[in-house]
Protein backbone atom coordinates (compact mmCIF):
# COMPACT_ATOMS: atom_id res chain seq x y z
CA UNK A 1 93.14 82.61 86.25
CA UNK A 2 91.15 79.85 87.20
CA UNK A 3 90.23 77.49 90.51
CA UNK A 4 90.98 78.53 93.66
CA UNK A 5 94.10 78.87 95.70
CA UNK A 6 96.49 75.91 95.61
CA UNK A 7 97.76 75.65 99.20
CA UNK A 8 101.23 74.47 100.27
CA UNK A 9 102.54 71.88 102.42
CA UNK A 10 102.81 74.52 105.60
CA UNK A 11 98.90 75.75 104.77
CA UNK A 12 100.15 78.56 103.06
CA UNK A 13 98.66 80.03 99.72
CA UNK A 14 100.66 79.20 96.93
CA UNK A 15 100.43 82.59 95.31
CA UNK A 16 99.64 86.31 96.84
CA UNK A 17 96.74 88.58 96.35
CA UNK A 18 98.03 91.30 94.10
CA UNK A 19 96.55 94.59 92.45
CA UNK A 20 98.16 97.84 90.83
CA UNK A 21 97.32 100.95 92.31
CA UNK A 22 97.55 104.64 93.21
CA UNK A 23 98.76 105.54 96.73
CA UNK A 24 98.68 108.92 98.37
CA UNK A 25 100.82 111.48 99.96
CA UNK A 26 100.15 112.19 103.56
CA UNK A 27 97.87 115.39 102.89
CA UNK A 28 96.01 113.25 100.20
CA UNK A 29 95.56 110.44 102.86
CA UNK A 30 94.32 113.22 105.50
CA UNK A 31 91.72 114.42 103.37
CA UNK A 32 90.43 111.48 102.58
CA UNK A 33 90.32 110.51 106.07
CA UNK A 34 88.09 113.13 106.80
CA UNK A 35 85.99 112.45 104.07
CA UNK A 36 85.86 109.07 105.45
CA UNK A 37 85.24 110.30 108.53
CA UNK A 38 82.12 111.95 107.50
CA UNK A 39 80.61 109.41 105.47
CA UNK A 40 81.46 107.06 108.60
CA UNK A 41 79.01 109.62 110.91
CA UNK A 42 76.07 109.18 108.07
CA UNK A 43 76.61 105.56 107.60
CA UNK A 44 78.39 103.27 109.95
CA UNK A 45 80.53 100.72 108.91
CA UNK A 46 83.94 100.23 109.20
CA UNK A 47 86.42 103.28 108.03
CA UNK A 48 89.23 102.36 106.05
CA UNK A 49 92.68 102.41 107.89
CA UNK A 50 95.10 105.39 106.57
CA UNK A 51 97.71 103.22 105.70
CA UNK A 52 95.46 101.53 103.29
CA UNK A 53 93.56 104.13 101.20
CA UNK A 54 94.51 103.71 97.66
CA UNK A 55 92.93 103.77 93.78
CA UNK A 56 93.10 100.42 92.59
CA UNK A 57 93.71 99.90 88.33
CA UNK A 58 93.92 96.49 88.08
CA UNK A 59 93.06 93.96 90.94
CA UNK A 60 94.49 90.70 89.76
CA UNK A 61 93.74 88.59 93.19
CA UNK A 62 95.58 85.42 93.83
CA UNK A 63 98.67 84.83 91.46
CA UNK A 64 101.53 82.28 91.75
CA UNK A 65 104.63 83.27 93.34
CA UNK A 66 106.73 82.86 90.64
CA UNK A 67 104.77 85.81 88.27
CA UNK A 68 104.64 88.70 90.88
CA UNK A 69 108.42 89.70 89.62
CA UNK A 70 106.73 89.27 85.85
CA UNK A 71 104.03 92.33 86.96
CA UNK A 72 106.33 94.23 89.09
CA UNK A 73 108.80 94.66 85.80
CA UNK A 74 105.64 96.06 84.09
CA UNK A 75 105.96 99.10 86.34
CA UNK A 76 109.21 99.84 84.40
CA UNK A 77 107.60 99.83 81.15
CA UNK A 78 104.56 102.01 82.44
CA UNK A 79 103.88 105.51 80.95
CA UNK A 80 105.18 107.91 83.25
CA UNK A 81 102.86 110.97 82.70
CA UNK A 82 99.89 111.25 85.60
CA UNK A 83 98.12 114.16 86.17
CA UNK A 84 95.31 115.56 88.30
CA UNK A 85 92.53 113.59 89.89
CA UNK A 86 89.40 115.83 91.13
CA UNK A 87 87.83 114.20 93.85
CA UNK A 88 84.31 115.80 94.27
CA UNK A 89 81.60 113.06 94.93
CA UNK A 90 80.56 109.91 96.94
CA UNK A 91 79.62 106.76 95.86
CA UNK A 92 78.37 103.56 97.02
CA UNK A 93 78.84 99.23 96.26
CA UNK A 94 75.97 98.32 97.11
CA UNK A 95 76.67 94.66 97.42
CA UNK A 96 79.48 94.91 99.24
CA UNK A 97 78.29 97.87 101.33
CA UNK A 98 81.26 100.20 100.14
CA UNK A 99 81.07 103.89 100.42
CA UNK A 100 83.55 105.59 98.31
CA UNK A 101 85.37 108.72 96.92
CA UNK A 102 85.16 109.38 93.39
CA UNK A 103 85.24 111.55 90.33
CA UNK A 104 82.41 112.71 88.60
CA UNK A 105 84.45 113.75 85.39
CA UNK A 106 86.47 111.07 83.38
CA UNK A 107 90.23 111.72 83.60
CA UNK A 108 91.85 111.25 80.15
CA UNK A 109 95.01 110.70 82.02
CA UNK A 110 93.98 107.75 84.45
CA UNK A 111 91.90 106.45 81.88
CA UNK A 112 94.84 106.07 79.09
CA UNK A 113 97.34 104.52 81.94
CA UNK A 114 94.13 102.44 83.17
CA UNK A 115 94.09 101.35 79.56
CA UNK A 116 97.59 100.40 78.88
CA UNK A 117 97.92 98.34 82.19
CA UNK A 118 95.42 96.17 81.23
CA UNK A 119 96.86 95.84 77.36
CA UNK A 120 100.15 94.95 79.05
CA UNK A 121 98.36 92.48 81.02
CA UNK A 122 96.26 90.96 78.62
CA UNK A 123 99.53 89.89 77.08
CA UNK A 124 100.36 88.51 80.11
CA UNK A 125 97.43 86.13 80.26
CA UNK A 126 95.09 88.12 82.53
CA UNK A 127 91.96 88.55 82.29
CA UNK A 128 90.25 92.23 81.97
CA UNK A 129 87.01 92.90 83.92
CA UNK A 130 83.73 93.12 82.71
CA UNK A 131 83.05 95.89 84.47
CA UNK A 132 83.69 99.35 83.61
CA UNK A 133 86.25 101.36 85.10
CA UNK A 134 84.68 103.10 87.83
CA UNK A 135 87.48 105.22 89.71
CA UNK A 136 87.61 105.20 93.28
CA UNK A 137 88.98 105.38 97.01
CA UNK A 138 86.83 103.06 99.12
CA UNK A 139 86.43 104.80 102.38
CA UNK A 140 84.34 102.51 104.13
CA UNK A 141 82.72 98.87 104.45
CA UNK A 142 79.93 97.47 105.90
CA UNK A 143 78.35 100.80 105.71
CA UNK A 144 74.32 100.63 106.43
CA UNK A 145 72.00 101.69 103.58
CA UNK A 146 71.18 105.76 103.18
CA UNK A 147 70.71 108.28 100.90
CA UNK A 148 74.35 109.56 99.96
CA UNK A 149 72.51 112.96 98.01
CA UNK A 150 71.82 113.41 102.38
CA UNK A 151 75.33 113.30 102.55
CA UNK A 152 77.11 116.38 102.31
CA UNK A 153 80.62 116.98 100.00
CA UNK A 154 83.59 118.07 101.61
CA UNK A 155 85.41 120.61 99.67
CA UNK A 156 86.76 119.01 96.60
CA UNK A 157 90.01 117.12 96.75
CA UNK A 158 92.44 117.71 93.54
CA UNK A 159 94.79 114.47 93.89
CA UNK A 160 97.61 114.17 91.89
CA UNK A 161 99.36 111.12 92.53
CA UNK A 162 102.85 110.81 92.32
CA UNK A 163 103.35 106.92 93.30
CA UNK A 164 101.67 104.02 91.03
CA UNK A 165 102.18 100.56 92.73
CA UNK A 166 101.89 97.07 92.75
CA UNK A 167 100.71 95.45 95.77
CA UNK A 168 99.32 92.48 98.14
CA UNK A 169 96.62 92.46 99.74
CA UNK A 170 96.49 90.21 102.98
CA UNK A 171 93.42 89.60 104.98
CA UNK A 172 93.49 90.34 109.00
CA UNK A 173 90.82 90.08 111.74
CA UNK A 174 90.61 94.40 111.74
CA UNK A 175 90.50 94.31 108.16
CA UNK A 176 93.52 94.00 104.62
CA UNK A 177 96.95 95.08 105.29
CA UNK A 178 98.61 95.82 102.04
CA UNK A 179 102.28 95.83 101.24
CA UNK A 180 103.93 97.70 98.26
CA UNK A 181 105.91 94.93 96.13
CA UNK A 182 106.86 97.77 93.93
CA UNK A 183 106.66 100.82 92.52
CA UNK A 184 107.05 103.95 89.74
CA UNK A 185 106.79 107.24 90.11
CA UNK A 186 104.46 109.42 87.94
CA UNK A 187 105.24 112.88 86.81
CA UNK A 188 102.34 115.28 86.18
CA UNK A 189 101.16 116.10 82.59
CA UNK A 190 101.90 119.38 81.60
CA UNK A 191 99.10 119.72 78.69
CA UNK A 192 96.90 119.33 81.62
């Protein structure tokens, strides 16, 4: 997608932000608030509202009103079979000052629906990143410079998410609030 946002006659963007995504259950979302919480004591920054931690797979950014129905119908047509998500390290964005909760083991599972997503998008038109496929929850932003190895691990968080979405993102003066558009549910793999 190209050029920026076209803007209507009211001021409004012509399109929404959108991504796909994993969201939590309410123990997942606890944990990771207390990992956030503890990177926030080492760091600084601003921590990531509950409501908002997520994985994002694929974040499109602006797109016309008229193709958000077009991606959430993909969610029908996505692979149901999830699995479990080991949570066991923290990372950093440098640019962007992001701390972050992530695996260090690749997850065949997340990587093969990772993969699919962005073959069903690609024949939608949208571009794939450059950038490798770095799984994560972002925990905080604006966080000041350290030395995460200071930092230490909580226990180990095995995730296994139940609910992949597709969402918008929509900027506000204490930071994004994001609303699910749509949604499938994802059933654990049992070769796991």
């Amino acid at each position: 997608m190209t050029g920026g946002p076209t803007r209507t006659s009211r001021g409004e963007a012509a399109g929404r932000r959108v991504f796909f995504a994993l969201w939590p259950d309410e123990a997942t979302v606890q944990a990771l608030s207390g990992w956030a919480q503890c990177a926030h004591a080492a760091f600084g920054g601003r921590v990531m509202q509950p409501d908002t931690l997520h994985l994002t797979l694929a974040f499109l950014g602006l797109v016309p009103h008229d193709r958000v129905a077009e991606l959430a119908a993909l969610l029908d047509e996505a692979p149901l079979i999830g699995g479990t998500l080991r949570l066991d390290r923290y990372g950093r964005f440098r640019g962007p000052q992001i701390v972050w909760a992530g695996p260090s083991a690749t997850t065949p599972w997340l990587d093969a629906l990772h993969g699919w997503l962005w073959r069903a998008l690609a024949r939608r038109g949208f571009g794939r990143p450059d950038e490798p496929f770095r799984p994560h929850v972002s925990l905080l932003r604006r966080a000041a410079p350290g030395d995460l190895d200071a930092l230490p691990i909580p226990e180990p968080l095995d995730w296994t998410p139940r609910r992949c979405v597709l969402a918008a993102s929509a900027p506000r003066p204490d930071g994004s609030f994001y609303e699910v558009l749509a949604e499938c549910a994802l059933a654990p793999d049992r070769n796991q």
